[in-house]
N, C-alpha and C. Protein backbone atom coordinates (compact mmCIF):
# COMPACT_ATOMS: atom_id res chain seq x y z
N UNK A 1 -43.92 13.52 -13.77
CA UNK A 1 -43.07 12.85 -12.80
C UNK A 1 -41.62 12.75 -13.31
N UNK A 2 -41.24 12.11 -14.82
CA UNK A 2 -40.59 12.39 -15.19
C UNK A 2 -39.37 13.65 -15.51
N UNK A 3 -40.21 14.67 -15.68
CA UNK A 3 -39.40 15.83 -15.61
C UNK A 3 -39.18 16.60 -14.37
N UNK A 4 -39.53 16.12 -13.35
CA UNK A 4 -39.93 16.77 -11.81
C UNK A 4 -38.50 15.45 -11.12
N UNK A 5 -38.33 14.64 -11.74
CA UNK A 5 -37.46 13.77 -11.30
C UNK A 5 -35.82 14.55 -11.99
N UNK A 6 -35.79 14.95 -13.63
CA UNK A 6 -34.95 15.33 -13.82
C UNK A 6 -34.12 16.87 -13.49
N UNK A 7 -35.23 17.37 -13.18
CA UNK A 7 -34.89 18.78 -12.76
C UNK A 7 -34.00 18.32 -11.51
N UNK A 8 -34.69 17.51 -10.27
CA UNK A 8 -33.71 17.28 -9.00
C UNK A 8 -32.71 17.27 -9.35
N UNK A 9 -32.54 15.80 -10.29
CA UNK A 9 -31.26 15.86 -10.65
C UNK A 9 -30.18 16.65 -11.41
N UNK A 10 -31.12 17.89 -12.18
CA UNK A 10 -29.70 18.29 -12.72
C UNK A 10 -29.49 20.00 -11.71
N UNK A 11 -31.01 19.87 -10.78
CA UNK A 11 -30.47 20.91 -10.16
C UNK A 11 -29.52 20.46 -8.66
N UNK A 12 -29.47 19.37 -8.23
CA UNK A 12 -28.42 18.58 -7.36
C UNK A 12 -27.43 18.55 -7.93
N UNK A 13 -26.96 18.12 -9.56
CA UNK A 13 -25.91 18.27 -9.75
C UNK A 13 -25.25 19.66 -10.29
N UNK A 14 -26.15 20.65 -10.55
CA UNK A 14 -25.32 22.28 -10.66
C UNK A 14 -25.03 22.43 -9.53
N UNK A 15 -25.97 22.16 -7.96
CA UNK A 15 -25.46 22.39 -7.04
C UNK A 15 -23.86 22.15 -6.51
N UNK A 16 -23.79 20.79 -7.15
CA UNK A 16 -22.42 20.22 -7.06
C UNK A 16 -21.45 20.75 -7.53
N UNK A 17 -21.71 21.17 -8.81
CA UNK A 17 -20.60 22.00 -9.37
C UNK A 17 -20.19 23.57 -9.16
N UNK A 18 -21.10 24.01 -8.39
CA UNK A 18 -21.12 25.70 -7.78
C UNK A 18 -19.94 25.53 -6.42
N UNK A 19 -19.64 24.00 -5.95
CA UNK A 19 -18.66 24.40 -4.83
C UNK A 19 -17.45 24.92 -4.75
N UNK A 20 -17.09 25.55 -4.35
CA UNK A 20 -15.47 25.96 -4.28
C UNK A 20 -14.54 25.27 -3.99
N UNK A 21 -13.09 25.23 -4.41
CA UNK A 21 -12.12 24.44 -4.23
C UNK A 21 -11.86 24.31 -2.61
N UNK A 22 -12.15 25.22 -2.05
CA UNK A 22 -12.03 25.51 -0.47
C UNK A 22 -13.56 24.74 0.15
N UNK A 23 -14.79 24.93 -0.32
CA UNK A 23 -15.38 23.82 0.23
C UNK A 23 -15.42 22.52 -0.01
N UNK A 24 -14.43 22.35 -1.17
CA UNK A 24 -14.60 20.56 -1.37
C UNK A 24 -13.41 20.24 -0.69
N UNK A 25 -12.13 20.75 -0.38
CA UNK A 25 -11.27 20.50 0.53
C UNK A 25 -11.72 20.42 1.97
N UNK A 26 -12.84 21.15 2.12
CA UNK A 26 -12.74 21.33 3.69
C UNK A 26 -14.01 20.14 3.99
N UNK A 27 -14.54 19.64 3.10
CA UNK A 27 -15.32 18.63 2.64
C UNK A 27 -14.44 17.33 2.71
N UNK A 28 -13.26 17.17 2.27
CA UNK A 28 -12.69 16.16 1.79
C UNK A 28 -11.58 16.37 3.16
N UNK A 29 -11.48 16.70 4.23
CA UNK A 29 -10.36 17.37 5.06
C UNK A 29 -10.54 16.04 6.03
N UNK A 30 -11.55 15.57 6.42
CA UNK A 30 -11.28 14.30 7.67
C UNK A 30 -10.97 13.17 6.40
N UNK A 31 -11.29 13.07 5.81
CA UNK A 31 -11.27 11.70 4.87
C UNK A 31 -9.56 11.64 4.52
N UNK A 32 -9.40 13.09 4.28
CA UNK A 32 -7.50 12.95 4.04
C UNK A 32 -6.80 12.85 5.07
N UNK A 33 -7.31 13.64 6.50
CA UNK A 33 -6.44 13.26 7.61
C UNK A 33 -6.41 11.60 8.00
N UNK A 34 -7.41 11.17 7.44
CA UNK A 34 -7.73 9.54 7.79
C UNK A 34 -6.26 9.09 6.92
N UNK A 35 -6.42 9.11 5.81
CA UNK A 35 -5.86 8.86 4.24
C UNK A 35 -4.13 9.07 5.00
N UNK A 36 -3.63 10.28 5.60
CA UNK A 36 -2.39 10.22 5.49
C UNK A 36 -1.88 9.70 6.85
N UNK A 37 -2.90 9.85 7.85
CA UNK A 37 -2.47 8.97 8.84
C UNK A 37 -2.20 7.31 8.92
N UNK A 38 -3.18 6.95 7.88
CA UNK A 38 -2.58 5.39 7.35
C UNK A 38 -1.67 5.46 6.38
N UNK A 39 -1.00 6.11 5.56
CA UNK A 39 0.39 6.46 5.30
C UNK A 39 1.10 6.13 5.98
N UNK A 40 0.91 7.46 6.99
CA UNK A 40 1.79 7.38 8.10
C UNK A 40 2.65 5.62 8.91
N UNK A 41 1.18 5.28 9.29
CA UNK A 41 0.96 3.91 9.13
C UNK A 41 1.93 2.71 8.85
N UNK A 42 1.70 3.04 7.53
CA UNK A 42 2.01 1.89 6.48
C UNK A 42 3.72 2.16 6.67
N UNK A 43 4.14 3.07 6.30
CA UNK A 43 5.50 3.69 6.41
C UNK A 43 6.10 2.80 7.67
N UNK A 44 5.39 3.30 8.51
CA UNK A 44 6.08 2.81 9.95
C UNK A 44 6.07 0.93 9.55
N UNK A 45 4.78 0.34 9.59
CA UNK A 45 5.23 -0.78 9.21
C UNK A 45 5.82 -1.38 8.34
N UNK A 46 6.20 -0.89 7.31
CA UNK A 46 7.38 -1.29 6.65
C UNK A 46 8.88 -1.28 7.14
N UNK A 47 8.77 -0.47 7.72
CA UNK A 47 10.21 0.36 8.38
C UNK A 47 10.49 -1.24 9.55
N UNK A 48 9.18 -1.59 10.10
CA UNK A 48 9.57 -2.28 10.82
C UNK A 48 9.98 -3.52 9.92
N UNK A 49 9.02 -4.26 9.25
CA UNK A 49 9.33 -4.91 8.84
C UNK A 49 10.76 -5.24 7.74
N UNK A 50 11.62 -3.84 7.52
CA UNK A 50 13.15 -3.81 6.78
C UNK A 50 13.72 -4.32 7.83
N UNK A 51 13.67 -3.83 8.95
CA UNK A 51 14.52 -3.88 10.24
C UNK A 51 14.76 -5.67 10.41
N UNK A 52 13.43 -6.05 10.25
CA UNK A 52 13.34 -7.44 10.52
C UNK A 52 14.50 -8.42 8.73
N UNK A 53 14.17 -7.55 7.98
CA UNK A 53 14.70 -8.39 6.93
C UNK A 53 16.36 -7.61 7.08
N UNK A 54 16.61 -7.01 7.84
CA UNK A 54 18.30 -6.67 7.69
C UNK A 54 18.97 -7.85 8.67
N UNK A 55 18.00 -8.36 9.46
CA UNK A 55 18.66 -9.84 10.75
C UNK A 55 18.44 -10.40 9.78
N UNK A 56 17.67 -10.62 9.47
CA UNK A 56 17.57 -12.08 8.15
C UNK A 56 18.82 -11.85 6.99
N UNK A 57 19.20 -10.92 6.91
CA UNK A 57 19.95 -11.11 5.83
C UNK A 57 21.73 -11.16 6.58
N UNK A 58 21.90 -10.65 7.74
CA UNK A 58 23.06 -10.96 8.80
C UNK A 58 22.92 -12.30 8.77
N UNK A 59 21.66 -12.87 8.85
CA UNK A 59 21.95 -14.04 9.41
C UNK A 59 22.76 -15.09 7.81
N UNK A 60 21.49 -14.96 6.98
CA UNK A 60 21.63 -15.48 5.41
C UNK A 60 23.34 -15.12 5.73
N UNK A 61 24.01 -13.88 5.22
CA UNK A 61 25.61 -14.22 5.39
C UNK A 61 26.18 -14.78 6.18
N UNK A 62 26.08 -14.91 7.75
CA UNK A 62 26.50 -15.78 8.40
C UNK A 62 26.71 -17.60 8.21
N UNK A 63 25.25 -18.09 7.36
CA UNK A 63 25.18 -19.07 7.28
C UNK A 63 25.35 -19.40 5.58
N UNK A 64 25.76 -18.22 4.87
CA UNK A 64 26.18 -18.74 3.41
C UNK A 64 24.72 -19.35 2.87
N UNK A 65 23.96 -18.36 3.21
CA UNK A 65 22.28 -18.42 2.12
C UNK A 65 22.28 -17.39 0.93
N UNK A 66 21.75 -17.92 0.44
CA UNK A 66 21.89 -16.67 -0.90
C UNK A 66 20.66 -15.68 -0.06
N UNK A 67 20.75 -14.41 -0.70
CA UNK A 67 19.64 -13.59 -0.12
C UNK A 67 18.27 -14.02 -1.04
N UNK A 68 18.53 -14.27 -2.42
CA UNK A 68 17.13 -14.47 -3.13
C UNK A 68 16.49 -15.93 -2.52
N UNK A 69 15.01 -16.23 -1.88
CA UNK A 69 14.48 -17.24 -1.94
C UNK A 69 13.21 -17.30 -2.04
N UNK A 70 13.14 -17.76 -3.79
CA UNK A 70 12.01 -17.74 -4.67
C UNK A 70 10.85 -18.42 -4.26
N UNK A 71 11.21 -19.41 -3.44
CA UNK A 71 10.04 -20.13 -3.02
C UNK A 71 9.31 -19.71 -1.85
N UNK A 72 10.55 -18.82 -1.04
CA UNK A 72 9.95 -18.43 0.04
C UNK A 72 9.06 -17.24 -0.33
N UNK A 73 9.57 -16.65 -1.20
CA UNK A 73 8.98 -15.30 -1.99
C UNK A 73 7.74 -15.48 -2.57
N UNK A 74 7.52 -16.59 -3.05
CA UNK A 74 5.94 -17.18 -3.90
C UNK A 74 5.25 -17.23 -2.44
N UNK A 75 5.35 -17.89 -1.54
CA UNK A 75 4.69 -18.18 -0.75
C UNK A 75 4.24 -16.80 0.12
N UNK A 76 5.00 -15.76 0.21
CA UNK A 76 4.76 -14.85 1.02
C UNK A 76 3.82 -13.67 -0.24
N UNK A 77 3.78 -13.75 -1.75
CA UNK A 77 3.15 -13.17 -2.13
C UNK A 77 1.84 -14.00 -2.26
N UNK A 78 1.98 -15.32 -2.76
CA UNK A 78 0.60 -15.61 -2.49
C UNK A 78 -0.36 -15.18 -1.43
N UNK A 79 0.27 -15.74 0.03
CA UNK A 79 -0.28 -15.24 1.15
C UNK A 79 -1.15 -13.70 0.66
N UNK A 80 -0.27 -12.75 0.58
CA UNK A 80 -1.13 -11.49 0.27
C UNK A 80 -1.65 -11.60 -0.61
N UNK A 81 -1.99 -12.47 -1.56
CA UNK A 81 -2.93 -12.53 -2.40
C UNK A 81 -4.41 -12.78 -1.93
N UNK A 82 -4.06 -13.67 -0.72
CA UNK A 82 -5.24 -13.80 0.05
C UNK A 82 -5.90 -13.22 0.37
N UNK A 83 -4.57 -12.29 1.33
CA UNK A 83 -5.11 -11.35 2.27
C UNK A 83 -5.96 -9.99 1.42
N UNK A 84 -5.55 -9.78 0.43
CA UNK A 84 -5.64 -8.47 -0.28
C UNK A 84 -7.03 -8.53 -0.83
N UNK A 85 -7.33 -9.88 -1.10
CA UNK A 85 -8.61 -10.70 -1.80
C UNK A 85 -9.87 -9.78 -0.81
N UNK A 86 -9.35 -10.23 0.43
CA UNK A 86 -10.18 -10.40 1.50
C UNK A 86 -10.93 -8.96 1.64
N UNK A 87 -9.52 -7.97 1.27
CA UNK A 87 -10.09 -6.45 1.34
C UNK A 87 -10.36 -5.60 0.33
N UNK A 88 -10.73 -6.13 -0.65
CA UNK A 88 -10.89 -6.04 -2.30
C UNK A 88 -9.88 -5.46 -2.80
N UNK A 89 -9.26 -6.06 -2.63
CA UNK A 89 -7.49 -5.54 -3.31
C UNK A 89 -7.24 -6.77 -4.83
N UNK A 90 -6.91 -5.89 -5.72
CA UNK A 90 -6.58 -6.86 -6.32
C UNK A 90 -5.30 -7.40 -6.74
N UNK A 91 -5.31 -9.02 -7.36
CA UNK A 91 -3.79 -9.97 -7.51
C UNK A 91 -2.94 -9.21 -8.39
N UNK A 92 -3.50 -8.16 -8.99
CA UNK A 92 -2.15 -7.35 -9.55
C UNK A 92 -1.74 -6.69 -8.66
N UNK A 93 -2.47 -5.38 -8.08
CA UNK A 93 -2.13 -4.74 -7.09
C UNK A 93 -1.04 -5.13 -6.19
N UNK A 94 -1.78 -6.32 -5.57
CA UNK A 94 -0.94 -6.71 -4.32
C UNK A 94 0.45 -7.72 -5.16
N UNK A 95 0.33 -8.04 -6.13
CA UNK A 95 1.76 -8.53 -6.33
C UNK A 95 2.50 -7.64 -6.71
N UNK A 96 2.19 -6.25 -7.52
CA UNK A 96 3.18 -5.24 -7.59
C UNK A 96 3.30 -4.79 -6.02
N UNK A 97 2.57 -4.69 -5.52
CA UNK A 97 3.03 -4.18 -4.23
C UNK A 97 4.58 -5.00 -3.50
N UNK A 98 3.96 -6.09 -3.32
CA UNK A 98 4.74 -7.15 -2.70
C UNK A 98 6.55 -7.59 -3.78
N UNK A 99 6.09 -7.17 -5.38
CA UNK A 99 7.05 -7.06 -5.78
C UNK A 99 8.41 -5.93 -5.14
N UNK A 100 7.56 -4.14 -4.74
CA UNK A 100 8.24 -3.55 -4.40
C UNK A 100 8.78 -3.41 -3.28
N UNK A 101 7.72 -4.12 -2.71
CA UNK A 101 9.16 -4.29 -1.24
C UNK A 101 9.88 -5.70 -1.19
N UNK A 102 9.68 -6.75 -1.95
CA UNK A 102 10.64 -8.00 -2.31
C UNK A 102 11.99 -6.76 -2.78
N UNK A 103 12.17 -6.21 -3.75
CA UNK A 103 12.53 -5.19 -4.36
C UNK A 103 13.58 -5.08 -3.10
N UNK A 104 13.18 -4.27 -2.44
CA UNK A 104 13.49 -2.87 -1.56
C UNK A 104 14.51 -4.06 -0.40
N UNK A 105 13.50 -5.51 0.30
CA UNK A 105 14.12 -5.83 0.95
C UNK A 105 15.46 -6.73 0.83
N UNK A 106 15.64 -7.06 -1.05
CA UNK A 106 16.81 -7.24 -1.26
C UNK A 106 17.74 -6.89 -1.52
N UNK A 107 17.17 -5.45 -1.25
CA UNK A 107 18.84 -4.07 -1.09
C UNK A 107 18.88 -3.79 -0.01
N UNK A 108 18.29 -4.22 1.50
CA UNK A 108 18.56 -4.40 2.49
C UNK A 108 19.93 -5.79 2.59
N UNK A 109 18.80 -6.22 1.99
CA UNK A 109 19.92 -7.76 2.60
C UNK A 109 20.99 -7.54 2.21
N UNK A 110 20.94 -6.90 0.66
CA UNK A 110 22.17 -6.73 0.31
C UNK A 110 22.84 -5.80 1.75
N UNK A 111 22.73 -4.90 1.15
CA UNK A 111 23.35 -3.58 2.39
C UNK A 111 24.18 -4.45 3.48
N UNK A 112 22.81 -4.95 4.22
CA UNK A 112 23.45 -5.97 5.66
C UNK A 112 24.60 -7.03 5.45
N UNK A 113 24.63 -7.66 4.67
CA UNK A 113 25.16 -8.54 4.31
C UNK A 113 27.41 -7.55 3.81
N UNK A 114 26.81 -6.70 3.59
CA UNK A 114 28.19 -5.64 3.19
C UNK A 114 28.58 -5.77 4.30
N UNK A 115 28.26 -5.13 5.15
CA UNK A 115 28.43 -4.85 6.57
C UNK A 115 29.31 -5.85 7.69
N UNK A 116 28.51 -7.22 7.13
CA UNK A 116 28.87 -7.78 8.46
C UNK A 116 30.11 -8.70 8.00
């Protein structure tokens, strides 16, 4: 039983390794169209969400706010700490994440803030 068990397995896994680069792509081909269409995705919602932090930062100069606000910033990464929890993401992950667009959206504000 033993050896009738290992043969499956190592003849399932030569099987595995006999595939071609062209059948594991064409294997792996909906899973990546999935993969870059939430790219796609993600991109767009960010994009929206700069748009939203370039009014916020018109406004911050209008009303003489500094653009950095640390507390508001803890609170909005915690939040995704939550959220990220929820989708097995982890508190590093999602705080480097959230670091790089904190990042990104305070060279918006900056930017906006030139401007107006």
């Amino acid at each position: 039983m033993l050896l009738t068990t290992l043969c499956i397995i190592t003849c399932a896994s030569a099987a595995a390794q006999t595939k071609s680069a062209d059948e594991i792509n064409k294997e792996l081909s909906l899973s990546r169209k999935k993969i870059d269409s939430l790219d796609k995705l993600l991109i767009n919602v960010l994009g929206s969400r700069q748009r939203i932090v370039k009014e916020i930062g018109i406004y911050k100069k209008k009303n003489n706010i500094p653009p950095l606000q640390p507390a508001r910033f803890k609170q909005v990464v915690d939040k995704a700490i939550i959220a990220g929890r929820q989708e097995g993401l982890s508190a590093e992950f999602v705080t480097q994440l959230m670091n790089a667009i904190h990042d990104e959206s305070l060279r918006i504000e900056g930017d906006s803030t030139l401007k107006h």
